[in-house]
Protein backbone atom coordinates (compact mmCIF):
# COMPACT_ATOMS: atom_id res chain seq x y z
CA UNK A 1 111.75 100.39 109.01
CA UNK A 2 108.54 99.52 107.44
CA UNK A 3 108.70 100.60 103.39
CA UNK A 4 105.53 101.37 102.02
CA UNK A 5 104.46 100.61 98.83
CA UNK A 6 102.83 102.65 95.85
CA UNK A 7 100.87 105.45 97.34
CA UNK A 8 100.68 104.39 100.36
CA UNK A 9 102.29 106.04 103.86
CA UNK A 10 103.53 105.59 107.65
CA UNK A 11 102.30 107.56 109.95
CA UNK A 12 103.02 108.21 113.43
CA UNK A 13 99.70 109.21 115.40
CA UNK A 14 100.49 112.34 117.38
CA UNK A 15 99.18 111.41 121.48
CA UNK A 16 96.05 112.90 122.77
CA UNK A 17 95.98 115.81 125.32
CA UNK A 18 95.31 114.57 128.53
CA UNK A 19 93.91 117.67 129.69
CA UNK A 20 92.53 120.92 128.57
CA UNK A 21 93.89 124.29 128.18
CA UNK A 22 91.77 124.86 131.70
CA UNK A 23 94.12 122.18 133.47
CA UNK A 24 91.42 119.90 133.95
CA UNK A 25 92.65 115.89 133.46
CA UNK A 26 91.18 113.96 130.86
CA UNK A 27 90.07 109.86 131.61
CA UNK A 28 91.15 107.44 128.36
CA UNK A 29 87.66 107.65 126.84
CA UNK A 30 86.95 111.09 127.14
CA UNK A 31 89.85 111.88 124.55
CA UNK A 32 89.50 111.44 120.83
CA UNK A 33 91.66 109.24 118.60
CA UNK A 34 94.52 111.78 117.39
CA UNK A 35 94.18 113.21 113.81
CA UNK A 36 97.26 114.36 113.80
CA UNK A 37 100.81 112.23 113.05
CA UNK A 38 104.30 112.08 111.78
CA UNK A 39 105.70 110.87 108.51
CA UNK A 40 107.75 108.62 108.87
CA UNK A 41 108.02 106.69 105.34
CA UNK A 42 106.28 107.37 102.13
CA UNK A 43 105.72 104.71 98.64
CA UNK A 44 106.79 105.99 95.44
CA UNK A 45 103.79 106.66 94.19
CA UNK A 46 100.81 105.54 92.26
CA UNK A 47 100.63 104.99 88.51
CA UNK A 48 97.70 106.11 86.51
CA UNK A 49 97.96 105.96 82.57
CA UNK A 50 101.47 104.23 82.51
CA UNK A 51 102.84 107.21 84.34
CA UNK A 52 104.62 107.18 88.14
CA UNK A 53 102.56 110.32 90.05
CA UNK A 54 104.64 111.56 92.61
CA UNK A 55 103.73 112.00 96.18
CA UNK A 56 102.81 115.39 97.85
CA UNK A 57 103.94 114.28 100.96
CA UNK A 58 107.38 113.64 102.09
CA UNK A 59 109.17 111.93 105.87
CA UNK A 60 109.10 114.41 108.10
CA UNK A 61 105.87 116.40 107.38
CA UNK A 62 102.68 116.73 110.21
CA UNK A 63 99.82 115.54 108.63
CA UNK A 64 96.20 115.65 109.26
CA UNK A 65 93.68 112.80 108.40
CA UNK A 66 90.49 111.27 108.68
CA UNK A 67 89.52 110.13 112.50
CA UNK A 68 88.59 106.02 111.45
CA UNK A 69 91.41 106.38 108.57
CA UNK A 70 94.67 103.89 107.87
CA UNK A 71 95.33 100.34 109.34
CA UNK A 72 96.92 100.03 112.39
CA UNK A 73 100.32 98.21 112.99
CA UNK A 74 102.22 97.21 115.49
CA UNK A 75 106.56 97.55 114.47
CA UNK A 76 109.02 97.77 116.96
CA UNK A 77 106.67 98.03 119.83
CA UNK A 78 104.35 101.10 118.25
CA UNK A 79 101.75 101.45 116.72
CA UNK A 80 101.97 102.62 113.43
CA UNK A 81 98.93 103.89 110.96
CA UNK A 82 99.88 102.93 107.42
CA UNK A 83 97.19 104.53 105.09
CA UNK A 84 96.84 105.82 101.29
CA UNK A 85 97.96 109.36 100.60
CA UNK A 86 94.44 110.18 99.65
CA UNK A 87 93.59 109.66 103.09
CA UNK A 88 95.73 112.77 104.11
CA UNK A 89 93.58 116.15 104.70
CA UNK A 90 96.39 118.34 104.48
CA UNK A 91 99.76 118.82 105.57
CA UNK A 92 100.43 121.13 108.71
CA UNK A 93 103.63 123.76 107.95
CA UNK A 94 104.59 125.17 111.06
């Protein structure tokens, strides 16, 4: 398993729908790169005046970020999106 380091997280991108709530098929370009993954491993956090800040978000959690945000990886045969906790919008609760 990759472990991240400091703030940083691994995310699994959610796949695109590939077609609409009409039924009508979507080609490859015509659907958007997901902003929605998985959690799969989170840093310990980043330090700001000498102390550790803990991290909101924790494996396991549906998160929502930025379209063009995180570095993509390749581990295991997927694709992975390692990014900084900033980059995370908000976390879905379902």
């Amino acid at each position: 398993m990759l472990r991240p380091l400091g703030d940083r997280v691994v995310v699994k991108q959610r796949q695109p729908e590939q077609k609409t709530s009409t039924g009508i098929l979507l080609t490859a370009g015509a659907t958007d790169k997901p902003s929605k993954g998985l959690v799969l491993a989170v840093g310990d956090g980043a330090y700001q005046h000498g102390s550790l800040l803990p991290m909101n978000v924790k494996v396991g959690d549906v998160v929502v970020f930025g379209k063009f945000t995180g570095v993509p990886v390749m581990f295991e045969d997927e694709e992975l999106l390692i990014m900084s906790q900033s980059d995370i919008l908000a976390i879905i609760e379902e």
